[in-house]
Protein backbone atom coordinates (compact mmCIF):
# COMPACT_ATOMS: atom_id res chain seq x y z
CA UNK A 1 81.87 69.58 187.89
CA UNK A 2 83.56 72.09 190.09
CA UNK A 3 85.70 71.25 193.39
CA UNK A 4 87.03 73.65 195.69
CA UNK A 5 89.85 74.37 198.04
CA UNK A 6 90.21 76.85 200.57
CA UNK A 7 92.93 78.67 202.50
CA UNK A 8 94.10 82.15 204.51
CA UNK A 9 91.84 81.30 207.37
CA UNK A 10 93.55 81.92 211.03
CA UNK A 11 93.41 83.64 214.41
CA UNK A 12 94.02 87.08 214.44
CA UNK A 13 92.54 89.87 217.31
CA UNK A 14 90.49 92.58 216.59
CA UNK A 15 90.69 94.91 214.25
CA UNK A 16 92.89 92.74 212.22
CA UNK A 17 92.85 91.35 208.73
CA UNK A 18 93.02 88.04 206.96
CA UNK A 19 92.34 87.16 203.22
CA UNK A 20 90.98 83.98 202.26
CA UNK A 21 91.32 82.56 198.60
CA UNK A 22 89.34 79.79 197.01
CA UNK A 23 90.66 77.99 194.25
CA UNK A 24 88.32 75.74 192.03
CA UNK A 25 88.90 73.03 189.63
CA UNK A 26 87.52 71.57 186.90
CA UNK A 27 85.02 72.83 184.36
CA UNK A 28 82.32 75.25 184.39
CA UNK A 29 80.38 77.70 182.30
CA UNK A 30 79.08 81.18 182.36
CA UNK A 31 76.88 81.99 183.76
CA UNK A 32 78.13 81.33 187.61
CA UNK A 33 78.54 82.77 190.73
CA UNK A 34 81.18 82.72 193.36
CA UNK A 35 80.30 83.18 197.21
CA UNK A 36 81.31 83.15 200.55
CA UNK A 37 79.27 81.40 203.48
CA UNK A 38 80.58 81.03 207.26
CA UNK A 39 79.41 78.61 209.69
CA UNK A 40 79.83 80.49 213.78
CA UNK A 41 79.67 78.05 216.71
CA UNK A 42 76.15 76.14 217.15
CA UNK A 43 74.84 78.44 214.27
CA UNK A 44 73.28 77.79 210.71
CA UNK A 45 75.71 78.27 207.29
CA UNK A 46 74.91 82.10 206.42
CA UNK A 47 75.79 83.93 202.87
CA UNK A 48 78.86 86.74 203.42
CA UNK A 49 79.02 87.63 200.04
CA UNK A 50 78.55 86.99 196.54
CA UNK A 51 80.19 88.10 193.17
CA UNK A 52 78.31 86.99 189.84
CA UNK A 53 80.72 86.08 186.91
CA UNK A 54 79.87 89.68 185.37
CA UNK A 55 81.33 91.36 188.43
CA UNK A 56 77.77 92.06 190.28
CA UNK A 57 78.13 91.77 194.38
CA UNK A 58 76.47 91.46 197.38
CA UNK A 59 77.40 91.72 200.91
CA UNK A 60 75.74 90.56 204.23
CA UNK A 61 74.99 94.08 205.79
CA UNK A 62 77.15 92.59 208.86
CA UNK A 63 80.19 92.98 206.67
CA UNK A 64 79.87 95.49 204.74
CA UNK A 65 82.23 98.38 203.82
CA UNK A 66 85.00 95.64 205.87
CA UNK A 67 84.92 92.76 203.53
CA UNK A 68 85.67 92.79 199.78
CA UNK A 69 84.85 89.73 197.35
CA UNK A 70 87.02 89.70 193.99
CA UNK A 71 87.71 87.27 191.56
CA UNK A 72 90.49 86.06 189.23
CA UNK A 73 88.64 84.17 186.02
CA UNK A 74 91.94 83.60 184.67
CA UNK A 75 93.52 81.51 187.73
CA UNK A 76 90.02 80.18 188.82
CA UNK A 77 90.17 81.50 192.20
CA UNK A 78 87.91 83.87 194.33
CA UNK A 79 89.15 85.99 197.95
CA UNK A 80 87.38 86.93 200.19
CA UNK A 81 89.50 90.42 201.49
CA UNK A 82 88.59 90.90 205.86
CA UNK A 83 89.66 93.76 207.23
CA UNK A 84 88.26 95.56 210.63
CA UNK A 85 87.83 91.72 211.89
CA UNK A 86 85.30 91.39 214.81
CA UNK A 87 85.15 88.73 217.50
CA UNK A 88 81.36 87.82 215.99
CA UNK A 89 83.56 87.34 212.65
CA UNK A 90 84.54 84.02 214.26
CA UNK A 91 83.41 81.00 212.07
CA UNK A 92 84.21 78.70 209.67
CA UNK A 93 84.52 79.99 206.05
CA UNK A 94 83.17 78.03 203.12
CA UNK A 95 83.63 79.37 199.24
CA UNK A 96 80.47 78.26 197.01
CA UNK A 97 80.26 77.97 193.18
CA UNK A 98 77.49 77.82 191.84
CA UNK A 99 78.24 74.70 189.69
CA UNK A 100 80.07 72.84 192.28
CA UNK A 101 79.46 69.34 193.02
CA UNK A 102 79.90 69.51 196.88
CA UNK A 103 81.18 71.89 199.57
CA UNK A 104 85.11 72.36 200.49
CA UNK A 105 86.48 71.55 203.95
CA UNK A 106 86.08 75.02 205.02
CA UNK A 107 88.82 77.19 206.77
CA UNK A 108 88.62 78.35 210.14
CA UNK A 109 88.69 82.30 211.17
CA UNK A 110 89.05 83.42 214.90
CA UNK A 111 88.47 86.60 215.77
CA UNK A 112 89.69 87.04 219.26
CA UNK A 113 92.08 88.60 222.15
């Protein structure tokens, strides 16, 4: 069973940058897959990106070439790297394993000026 934690969320204008690290505990086994889901105001939870435990990726085409997802299997944490931040980049940002037992409390990006 796998719980997570997130952090790095804040307010920052445009054009800005934030990184946002996930850090999961407990056990799990390969194969899994880390990802990254926001939540905007009155919308649905939406998949940002992805990164499979062999290093495979996938990115929302609404943040590509700005965001980066990486992974550290040794400290059991995954980022989420935001650069060229855009007002529609406003949500809340959830972190997903694929063997967890329940989402994390989120963390809160605001894009704005």
């Amino acid at each position: 069973q796998v719980q997570l934690v997130e952090s790095g969320g804040g307010s920052v204008q445009p054009g800005g940058s934030l990184r946002l690290s996930c850090v999961a505990s407990g056990t799990f086994f390969s194969p899994y897959m880390w990802a990254w889901y926001r939540q905007g105001p009155g919308a649905q939870r939406e998949l940002v990106a992805r990164v499979t435990n062999s290093g495979i990726t996938n990115y929302d085409d609404s943040v590509k070439g700005r965001f980066t997802i990486g992974g550290d299997g040794a400290k059991n944490t995954v980022y989420l790297q935001m650069n060229s931040l855009k007002p529609e980049d406003t949500a809340v940002y959830y972190c997903y394993h694929s063997q967890q037992v329940a989402w994390g409390q989120g963390t809160q990006v605001t894009v704005s000026s």
